[in-house]
Protein backbone atom coordinates (compact mmCIF):
# COMPACT_ATOMS: atom_id res chain seq x y z
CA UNK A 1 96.63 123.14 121.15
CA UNK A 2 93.40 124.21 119.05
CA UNK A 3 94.84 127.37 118.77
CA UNK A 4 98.49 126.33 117.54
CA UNK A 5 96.18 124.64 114.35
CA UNK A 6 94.53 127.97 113.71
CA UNK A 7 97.78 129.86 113.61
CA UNK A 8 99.40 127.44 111.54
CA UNK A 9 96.37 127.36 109.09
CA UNK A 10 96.23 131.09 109.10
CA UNK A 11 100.13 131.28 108.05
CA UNK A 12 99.57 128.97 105.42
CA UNK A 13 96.45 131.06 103.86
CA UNK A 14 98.52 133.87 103.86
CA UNK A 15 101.80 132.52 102.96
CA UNK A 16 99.81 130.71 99.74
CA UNK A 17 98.01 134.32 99.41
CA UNK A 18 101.06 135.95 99.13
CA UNK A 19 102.88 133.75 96.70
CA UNK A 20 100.15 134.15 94.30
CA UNK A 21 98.50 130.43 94.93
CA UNK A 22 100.92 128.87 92.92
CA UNK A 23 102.51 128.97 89.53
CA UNK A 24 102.61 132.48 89.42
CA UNK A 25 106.33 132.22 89.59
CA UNK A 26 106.66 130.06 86.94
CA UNK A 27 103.98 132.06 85.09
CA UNK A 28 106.17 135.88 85.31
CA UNK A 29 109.55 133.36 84.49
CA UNK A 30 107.86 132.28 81.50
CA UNK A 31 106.78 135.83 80.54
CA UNK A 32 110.18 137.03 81.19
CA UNK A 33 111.91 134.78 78.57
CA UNK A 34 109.16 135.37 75.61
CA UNK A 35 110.08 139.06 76.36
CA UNK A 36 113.66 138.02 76.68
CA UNK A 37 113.44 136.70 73.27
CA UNK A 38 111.43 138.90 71.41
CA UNK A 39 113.64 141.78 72.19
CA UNK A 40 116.78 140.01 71.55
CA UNK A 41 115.51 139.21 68.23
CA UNK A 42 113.99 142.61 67.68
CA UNK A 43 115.83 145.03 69.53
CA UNK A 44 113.34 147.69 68.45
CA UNK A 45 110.03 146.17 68.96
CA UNK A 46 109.31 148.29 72.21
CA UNK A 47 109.39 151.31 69.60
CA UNK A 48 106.35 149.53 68.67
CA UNK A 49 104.40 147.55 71.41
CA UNK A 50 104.49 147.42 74.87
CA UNK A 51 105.54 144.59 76.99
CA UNK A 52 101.96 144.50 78.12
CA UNK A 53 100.72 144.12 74.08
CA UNK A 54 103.83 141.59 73.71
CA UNK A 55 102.54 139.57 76.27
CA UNK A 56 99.07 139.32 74.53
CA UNK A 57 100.20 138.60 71.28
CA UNK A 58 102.17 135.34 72.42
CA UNK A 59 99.07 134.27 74.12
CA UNK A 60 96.77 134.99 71.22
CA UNK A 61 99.20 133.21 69.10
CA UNK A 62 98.82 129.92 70.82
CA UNK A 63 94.94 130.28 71.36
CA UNK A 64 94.56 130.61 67.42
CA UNK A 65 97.35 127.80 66.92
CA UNK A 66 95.39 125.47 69.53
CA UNK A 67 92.42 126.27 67.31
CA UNK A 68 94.06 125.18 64.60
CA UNK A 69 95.30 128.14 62.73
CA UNK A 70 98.49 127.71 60.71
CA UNK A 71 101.16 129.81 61.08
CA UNK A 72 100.17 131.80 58.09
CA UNK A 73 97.07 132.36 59.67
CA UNK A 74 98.29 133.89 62.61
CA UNK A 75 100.70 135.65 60.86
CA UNK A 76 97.43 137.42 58.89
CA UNK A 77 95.54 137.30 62.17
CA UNK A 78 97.47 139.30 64.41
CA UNK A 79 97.83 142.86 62.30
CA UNK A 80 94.13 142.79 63.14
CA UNK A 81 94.16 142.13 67.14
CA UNK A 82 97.42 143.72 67.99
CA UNK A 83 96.87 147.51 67.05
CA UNK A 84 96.81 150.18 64.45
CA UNK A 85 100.12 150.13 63.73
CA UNK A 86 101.54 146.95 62.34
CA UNK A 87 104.59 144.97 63.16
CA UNK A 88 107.40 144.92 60.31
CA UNK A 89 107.52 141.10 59.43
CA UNK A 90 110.49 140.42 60.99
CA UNK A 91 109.36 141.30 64.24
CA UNK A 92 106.40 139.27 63.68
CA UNK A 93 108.29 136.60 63.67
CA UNK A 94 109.96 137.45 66.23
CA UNK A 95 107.28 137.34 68.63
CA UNK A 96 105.92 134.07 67.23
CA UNK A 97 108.72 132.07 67.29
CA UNK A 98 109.60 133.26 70.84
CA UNK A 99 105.66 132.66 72.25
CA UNK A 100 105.78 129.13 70.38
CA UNK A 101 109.36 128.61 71.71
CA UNK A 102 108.11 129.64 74.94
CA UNK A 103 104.56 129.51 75.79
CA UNK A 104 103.67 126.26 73.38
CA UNK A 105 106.19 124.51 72.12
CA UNK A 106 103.84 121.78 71.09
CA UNK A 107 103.61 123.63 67.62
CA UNK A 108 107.31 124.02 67.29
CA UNK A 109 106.73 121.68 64.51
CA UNK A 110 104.57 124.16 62.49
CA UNK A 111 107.82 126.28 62.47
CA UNK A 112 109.74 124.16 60.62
């Protein structure tokens, strides 16, 4: 019977293992739909960033908005963190709009 408790406890480490211990699903889904939105907004943004730099941008734009940066701010901000070569404004916005719509809508007010 001891045994039958190992096994089972050894499944569950790797099942948990495998599925990333949780809310790493949820995690890619929500980095699926920023990318989802970015591009449908601004069908040539890969021209300029990968999804990889995409990805960081929406999550530096809520780290400066939970630190209290305006939008303006972050709109100023992120020509400096994202590369050499900046974004046109449009797809700027783009990419905050979708990582507020997406990855903190808390400051879907700011938006407005």
């Amino acid at each position: 019977m001891r045994w039958r408790a190992t096994v089972v406890l050894a499944a569950s480490v790797a099942l948990l293992g495998s599925c990333g211990g949780g809310g790493t699903g949820a995690s890619r889904a929500a980095d699926q739909e920023f990318l989802n939105s970015v591009y449908g907004q601004a069908p040539d943004i890969s021209s300029y960033r990968t999804s990889t730099q995409l990805l960081s941008l929406g999550e530096a734009i809520c780290q400066d908005l939970e630190s209290g940066a305006s939008v303006e701010e972050v709109g100023d901000r992120l020509p400096l963190v994202e590369g050499s070569v900046a974004l046109p404004p449009a797809d700027l916005g783009a990419v905050i709009s979708a990582a507020v719509a997406v990855f903190c809508p808390r400051f879907h007010k700011l938006l407005s």
